[in-house]
Structures are given as structure tokens and as C-alpha cells.
N, C-alpha and C. Protein backbone atom coordinates (compact mmCIF):
# COMPACT_ATOMS: atom_id res chain seq x y z
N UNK A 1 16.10 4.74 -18.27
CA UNK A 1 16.12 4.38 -16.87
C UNK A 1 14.68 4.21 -16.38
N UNK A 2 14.62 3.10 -15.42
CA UNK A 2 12.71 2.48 -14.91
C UNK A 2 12.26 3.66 -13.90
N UNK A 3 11.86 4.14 -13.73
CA UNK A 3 11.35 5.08 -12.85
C UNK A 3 11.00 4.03 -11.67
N UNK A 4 11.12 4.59 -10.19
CA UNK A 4 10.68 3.94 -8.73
C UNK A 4 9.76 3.71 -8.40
N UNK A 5 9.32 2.34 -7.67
CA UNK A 5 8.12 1.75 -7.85
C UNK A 5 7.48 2.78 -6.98
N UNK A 6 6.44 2.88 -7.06
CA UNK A 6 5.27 4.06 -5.80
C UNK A 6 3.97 3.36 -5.37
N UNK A 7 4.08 3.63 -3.76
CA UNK A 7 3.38 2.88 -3.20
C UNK A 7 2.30 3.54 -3.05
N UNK A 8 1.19 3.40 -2.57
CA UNK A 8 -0.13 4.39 -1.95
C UNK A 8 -0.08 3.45 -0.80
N UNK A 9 -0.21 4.35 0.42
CA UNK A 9 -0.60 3.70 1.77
C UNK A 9 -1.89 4.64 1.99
N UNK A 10 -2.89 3.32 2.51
CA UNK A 10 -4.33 4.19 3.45
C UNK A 10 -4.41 3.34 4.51
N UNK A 11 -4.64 4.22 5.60
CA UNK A 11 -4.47 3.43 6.58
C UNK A 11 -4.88 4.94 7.51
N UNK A 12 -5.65 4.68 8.74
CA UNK A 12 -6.11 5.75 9.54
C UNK A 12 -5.65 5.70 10.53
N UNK A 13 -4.33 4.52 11.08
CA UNK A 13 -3.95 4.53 12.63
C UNK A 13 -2.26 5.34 12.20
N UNK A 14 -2.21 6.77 12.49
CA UNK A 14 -1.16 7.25 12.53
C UNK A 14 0.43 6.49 12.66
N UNK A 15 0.55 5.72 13.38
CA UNK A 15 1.41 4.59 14.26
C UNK A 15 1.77 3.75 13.07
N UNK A 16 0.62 3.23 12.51
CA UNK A 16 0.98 2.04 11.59
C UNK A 16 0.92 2.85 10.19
N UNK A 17 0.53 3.73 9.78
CA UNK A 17 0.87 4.78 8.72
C UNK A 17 2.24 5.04 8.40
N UNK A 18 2.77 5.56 9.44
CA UNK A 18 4.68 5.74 9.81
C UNK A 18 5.20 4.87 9.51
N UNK A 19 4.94 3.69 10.20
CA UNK A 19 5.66 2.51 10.14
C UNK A 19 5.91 1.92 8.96
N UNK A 20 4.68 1.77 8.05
CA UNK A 20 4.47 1.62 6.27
C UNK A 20 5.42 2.09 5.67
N UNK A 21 5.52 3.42 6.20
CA UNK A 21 6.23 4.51 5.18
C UNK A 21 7.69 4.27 5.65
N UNK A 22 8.23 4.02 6.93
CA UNK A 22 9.42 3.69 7.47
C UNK A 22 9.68 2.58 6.43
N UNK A 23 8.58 1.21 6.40
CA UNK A 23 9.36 0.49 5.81
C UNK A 23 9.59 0.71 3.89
N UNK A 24 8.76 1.45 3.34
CA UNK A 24 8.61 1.32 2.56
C UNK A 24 10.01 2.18 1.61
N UNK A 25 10.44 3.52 2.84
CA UNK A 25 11.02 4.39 2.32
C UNK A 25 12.52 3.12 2.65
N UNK A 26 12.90 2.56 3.71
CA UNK A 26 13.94 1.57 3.64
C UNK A 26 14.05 0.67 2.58
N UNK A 27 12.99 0.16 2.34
CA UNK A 27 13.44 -1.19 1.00
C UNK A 27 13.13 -0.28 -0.33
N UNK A 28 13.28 1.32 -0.31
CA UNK A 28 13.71 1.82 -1.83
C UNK A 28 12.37 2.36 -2.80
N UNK A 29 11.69 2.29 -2.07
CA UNK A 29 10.32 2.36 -2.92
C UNK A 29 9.81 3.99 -2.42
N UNK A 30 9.27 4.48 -3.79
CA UNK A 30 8.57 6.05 -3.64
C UNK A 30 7.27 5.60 -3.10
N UNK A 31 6.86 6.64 -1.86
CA UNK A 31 5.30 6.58 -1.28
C UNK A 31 4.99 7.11 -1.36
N UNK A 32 3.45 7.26 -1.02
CA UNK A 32 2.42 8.33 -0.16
C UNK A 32 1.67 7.80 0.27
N UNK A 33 1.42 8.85 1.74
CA UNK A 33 0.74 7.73 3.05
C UNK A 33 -0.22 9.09 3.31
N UNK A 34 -1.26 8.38 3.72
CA UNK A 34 -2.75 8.85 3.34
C UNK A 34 -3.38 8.30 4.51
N UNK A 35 -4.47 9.06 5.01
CA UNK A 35 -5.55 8.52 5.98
C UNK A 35 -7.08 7.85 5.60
N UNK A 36 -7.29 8.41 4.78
CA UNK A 36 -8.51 7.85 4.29
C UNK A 36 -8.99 7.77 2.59
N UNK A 37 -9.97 7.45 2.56
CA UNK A 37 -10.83 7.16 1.55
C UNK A 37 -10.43 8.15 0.21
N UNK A 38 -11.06 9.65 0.90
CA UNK A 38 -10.51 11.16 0.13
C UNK A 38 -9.06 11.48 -0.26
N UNK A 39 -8.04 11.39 0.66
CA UNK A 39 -7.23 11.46 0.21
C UNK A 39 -6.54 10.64 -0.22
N UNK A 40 -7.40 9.51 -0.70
CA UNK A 40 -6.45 8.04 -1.54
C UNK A 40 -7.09 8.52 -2.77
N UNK A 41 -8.14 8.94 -3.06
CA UNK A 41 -8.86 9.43 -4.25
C UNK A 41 -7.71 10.51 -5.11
N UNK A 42 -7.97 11.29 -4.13
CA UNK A 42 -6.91 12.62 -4.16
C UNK A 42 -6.05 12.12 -4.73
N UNK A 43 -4.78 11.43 -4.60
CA UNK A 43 -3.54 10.92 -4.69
C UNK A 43 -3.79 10.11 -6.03
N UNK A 44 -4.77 9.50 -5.95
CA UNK A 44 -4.72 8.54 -7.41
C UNK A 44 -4.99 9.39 -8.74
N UNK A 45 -5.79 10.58 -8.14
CA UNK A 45 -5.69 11.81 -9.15
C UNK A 45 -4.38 12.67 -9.70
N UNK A 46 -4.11 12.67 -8.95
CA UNK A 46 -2.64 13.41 -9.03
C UNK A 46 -1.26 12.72 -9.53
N UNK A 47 -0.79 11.44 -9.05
CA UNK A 47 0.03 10.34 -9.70
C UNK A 47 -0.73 9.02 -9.61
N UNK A 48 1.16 8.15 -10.29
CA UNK A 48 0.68 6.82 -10.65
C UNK A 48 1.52 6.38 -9.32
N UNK A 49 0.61 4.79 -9.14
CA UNK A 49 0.70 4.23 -8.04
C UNK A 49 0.72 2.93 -8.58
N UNK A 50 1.75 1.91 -8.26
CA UNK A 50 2.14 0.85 -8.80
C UNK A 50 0.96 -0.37 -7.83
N UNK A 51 1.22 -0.48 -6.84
CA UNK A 51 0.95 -0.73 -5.40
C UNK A 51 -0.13 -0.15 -4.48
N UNK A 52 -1.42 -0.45 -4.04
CA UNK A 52 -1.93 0.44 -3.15
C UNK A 52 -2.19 -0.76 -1.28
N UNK A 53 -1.64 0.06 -0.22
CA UNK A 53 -1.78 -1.00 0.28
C UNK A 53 -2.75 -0.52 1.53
N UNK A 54 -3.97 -1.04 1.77
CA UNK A 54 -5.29 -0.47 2.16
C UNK A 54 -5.88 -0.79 3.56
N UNK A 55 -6.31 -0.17 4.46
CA UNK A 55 -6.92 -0.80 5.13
C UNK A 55 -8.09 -1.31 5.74
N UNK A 56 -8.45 -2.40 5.81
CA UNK A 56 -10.02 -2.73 5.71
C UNK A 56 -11.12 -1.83 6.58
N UNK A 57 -10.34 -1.61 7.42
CA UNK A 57 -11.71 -1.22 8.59
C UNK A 57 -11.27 0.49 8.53
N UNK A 58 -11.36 1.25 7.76
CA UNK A 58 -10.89 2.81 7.84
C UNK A 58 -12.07 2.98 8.59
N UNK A 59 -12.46 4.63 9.06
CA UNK A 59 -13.38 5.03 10.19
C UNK A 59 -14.19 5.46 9.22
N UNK A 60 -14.40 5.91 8.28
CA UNK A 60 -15.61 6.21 7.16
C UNK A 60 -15.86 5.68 6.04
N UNK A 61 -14.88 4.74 5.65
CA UNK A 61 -15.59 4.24 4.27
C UNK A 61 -14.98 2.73 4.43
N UNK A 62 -15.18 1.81 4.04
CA UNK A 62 -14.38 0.29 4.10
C UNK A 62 -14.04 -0.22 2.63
N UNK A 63 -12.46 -0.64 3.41
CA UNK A 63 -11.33 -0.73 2.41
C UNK A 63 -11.84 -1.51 1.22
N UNK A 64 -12.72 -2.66 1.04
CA UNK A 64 -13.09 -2.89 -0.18
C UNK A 64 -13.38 -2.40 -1.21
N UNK A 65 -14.61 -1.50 -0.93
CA UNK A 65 -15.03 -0.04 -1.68
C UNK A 65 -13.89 0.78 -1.76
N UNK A 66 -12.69 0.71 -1.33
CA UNK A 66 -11.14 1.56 -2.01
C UNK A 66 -10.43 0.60 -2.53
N UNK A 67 -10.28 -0.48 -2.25
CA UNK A 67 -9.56 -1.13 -2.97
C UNK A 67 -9.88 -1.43 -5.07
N UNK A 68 -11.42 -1.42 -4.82
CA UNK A 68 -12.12 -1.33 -6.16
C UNK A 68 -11.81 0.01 -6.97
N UNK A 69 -11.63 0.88 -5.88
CA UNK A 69 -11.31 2.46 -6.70
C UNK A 69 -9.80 2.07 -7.39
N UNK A 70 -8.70 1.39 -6.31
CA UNK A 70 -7.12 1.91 -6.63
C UNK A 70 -7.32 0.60 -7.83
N UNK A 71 -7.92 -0.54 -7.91
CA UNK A 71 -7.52 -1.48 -8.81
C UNK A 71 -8.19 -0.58 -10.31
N UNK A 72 -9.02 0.28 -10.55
CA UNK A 72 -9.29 0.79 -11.84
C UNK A 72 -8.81 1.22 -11.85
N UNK A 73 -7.34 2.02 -11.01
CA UNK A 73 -6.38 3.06 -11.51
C UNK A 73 -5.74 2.21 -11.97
N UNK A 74 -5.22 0.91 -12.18
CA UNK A 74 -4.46 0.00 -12.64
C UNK A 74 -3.18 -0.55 -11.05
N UNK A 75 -3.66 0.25 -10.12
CA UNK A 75 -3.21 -0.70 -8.20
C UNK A 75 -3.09 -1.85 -8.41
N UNK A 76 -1.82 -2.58 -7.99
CA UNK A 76 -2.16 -4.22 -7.36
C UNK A 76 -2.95 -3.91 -5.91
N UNK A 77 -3.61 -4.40 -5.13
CA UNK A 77 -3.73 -3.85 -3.83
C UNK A 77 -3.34 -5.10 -2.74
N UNK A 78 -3.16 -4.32 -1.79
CA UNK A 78 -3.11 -5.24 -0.26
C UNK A 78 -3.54 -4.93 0.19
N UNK A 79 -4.45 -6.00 1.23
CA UNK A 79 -5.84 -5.34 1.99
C UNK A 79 -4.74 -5.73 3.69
N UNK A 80 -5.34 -4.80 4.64
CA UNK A 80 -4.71 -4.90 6.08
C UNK A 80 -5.84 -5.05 6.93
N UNK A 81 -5.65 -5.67 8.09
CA UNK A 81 -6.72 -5.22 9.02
C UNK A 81 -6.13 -5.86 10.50
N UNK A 82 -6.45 -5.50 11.66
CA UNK A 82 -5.99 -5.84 13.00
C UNK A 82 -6.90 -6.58 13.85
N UNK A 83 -8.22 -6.72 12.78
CA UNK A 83 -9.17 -7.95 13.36
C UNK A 83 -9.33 -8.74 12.53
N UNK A 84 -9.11 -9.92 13.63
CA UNK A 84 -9.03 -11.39 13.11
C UNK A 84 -10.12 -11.68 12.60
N UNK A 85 -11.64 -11.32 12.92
CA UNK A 85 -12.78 -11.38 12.89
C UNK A 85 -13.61 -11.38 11.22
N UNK A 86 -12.34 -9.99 10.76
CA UNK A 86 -12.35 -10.17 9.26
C UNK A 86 -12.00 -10.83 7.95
N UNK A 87 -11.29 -12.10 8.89
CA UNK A 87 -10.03 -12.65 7.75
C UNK A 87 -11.31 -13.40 6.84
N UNK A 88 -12.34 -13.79 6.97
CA UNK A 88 -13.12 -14.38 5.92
C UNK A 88 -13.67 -13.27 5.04
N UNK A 89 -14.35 -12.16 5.53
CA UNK A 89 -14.15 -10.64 4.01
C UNK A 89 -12.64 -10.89 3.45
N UNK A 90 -11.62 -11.03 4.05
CA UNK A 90 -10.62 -10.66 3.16
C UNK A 90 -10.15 -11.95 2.60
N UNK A 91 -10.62 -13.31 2.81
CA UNK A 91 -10.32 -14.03 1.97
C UNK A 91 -11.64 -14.53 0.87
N UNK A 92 -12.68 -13.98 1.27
CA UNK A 92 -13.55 -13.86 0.21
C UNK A 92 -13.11 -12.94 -1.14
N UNK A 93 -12.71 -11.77 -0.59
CA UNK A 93 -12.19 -10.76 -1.40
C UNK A 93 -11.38 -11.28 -2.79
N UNK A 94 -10.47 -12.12 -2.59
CA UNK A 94 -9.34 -12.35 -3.66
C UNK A 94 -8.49 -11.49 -3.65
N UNK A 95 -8.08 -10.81 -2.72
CA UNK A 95 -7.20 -10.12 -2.91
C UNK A 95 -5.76 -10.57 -2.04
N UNK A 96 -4.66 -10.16 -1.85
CA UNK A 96 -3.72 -10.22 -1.12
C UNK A 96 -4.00 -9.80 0.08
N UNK A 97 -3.55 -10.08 1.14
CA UNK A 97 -3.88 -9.39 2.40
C UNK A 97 -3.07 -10.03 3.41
N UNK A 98 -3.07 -9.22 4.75
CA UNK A 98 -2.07 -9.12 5.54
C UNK A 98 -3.31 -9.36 7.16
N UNK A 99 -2.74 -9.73 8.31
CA UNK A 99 -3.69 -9.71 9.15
C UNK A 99 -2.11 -8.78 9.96
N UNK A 100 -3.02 -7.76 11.15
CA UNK A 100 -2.16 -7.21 11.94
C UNK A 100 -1.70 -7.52 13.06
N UNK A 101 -0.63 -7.69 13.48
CA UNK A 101 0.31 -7.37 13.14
C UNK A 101 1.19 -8.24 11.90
N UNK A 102 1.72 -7.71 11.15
CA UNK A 102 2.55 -8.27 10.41
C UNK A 102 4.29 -8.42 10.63
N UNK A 103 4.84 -9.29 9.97
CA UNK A 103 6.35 -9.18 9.63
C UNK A 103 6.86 -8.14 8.22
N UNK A 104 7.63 -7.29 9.00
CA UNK A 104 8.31 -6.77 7.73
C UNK A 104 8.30 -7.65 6.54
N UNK A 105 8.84 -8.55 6.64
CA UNK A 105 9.36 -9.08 5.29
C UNK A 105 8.08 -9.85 4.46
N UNK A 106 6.33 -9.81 5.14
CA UNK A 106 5.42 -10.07 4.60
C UNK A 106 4.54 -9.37 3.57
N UNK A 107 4.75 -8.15 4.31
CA UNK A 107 4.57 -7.06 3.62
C UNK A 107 5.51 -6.28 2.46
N UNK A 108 6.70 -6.80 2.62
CA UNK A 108 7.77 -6.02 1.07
C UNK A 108 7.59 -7.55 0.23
N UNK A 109 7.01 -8.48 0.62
CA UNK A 109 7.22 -9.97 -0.13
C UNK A 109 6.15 -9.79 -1.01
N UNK A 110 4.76 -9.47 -0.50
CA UNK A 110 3.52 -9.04 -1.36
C UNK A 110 3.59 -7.90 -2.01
N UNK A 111 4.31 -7.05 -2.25
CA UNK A 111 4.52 -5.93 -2.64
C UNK A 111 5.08 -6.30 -3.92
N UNK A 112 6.70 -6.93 -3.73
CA UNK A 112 7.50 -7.37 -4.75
C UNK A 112 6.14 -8.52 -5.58
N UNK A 113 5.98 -8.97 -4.94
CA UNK A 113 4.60 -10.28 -5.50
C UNK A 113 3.90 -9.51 -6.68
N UNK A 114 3.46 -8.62 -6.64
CA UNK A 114 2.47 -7.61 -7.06
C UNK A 114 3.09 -6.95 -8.18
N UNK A 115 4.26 -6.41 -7.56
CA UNK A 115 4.98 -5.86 -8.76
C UNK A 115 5.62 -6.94 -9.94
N UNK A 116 5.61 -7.93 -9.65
CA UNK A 116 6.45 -8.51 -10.33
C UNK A 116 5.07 -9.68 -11.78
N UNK A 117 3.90 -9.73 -10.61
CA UNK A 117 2.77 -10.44 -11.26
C UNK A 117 2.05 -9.02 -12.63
N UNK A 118 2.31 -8.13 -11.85
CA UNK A 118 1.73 -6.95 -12.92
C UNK A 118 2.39 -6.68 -14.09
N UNK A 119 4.43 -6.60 -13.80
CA UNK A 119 4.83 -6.75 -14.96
C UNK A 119 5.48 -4.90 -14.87
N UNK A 120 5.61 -4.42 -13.64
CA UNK A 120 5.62 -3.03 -13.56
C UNK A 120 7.07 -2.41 -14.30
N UNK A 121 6.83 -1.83 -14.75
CA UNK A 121 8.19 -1.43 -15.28
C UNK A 121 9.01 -0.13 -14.50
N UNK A 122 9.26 -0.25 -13.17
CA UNK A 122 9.39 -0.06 -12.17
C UNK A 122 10.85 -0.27 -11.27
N UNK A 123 11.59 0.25 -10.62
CA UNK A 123 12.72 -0.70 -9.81
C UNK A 123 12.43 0.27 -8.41
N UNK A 124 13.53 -0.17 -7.64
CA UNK A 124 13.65 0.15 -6.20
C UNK A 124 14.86 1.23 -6.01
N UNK A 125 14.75 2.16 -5.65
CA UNK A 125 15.86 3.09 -5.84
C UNK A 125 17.53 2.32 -5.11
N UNK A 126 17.99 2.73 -5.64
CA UNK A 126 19.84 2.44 -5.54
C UNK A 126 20.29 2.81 -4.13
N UNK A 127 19.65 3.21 -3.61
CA UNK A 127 20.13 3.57 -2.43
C UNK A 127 19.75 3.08 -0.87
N UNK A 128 18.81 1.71 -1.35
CA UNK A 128 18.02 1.47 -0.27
C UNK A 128 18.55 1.19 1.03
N UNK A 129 17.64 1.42 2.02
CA UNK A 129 18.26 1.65 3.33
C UNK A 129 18.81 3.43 3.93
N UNK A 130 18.96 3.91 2.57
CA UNK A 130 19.26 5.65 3.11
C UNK A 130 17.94 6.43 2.96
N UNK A 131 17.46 7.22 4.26
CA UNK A 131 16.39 7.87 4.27
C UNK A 131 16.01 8.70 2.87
N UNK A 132 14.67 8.87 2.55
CA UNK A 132 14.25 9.43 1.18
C UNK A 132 14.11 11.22 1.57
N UNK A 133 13.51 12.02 1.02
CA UNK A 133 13.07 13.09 1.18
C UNK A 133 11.53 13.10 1.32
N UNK A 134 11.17 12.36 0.42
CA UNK A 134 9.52 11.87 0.15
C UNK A 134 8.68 11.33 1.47
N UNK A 135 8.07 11.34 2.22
CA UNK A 135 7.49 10.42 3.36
C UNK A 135 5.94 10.69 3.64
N UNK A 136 5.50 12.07 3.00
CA UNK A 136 4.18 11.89 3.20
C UNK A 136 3.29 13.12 2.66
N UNK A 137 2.44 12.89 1.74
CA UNK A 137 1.32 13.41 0.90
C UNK A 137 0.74 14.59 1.75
């Protein structure tokens, strides 16, 4: 049996942290939702993370410099951010990325994208849509 895909969320706005994890724990997927830099470190120490999905402008360190950390753990990553101002860093970047606000279904579309380009040997738990136990690190 594939073990459940696992997400890493960093992200420092409490609000949109939840919301990640709301959606993430609905479409079936194992998380952990994280505030910063340290405790994405933390977490990549401790398990595996299929997925890391990041946000550019954290309050002490910037998401590029984490995104480089979660991709040597073997992370697909998604970069986030709520200024428009940045969309040329993040399309310089090469990475996937999201501008804020997003659509649900943009964010589980790049996800599945990721998982599916990596090759993860991975699924979505059987039960999706019923609350998890799991919601936060």
C-alpha cells in the first residue's frame, strides 16, 4: 500500500496557514503547517515531504533561500506571495507559483502537477473530504 502524499506548508499569516491546511486536509493529503524558515528546517528533519508549499515574503528569511533548502530534501515546491510586485522574482525563479489570493483548485492542481512530474509514489487518503486528526506541527 502507497503511503499519503505530505505536504509542508510555510507561510507566516496564521489565516492563510489554516486555510492551506483546511484545504489540504479536504483533498486527502498528510500536512504540516509551519511559520517560518526554522520550523520548515525542523520538519524536513524529522519527515518526508513530497510537496513544500512556501511563502515568498516570510518576516525573517525569504522564501527562495527555503525553497532551495526543501528542493535538496527532494520538495517539489510552490512559491506564494500576496504582492503583485513580486511576480517577476517568482517568475525568474522557475519555480511553480501562485500569486494571492488564489483559487482552491490552483493550488491542489500544482500540487497534483508536482506530484505527478516527480513520480511520487504517494496517493491521497480514501477518505477525502472527512476531517484528518493531523493539522498542525
Amino acid at each position: 500500500m502507497a503511503r499519503i502524499c505530505n505536504i509542508l506548508v510555510v507561510e507566516d499569516d496564521d489565516a492563510v496557514r489554516d486555510l492551506l491546511g483546511n484545504i489540504l486536509d479536504f483533498e486527502g493529503y498528510e500536512f504540516t503547517l509551519v511559520g517560518n524558515g526554522s520550523e520548515m528546517r525542523a520538519a524536513l528533519d524529522r519527515d518526508q515531504f513530497d510537496v513544500a508549499v512556501i511563502d515568498l515574503n516570510l518576516a525573517a528569511e525569504d522564501g527562495l533561500g527555503l525553497a532551495e533548502i526543501a528542493s535538496a530534501h527532494g520538495c517539489g515546491v510552490i512559491l506564494t506571495t500576496g504582492d503583485p510586485l513580486q511576480r517577476p522574482r517568482l517568475e525568474a525563479s522557475g519555480r511553480r507559483h501562485l500569486l494571492k489570493p488564489f483559487r482552491v483548485r490552483d493550488i491542489t492542481e500544482l500540487v497534483d502537477e508536482l506530484l505527478t512530474q516527480s513520480g511520487s509514489l504517494c496517493e491521497r487518503r480514501g477518505d477525502c473530504g472527512t476531517p484528518s486528526s493531523r493539522a498542525a506541527a
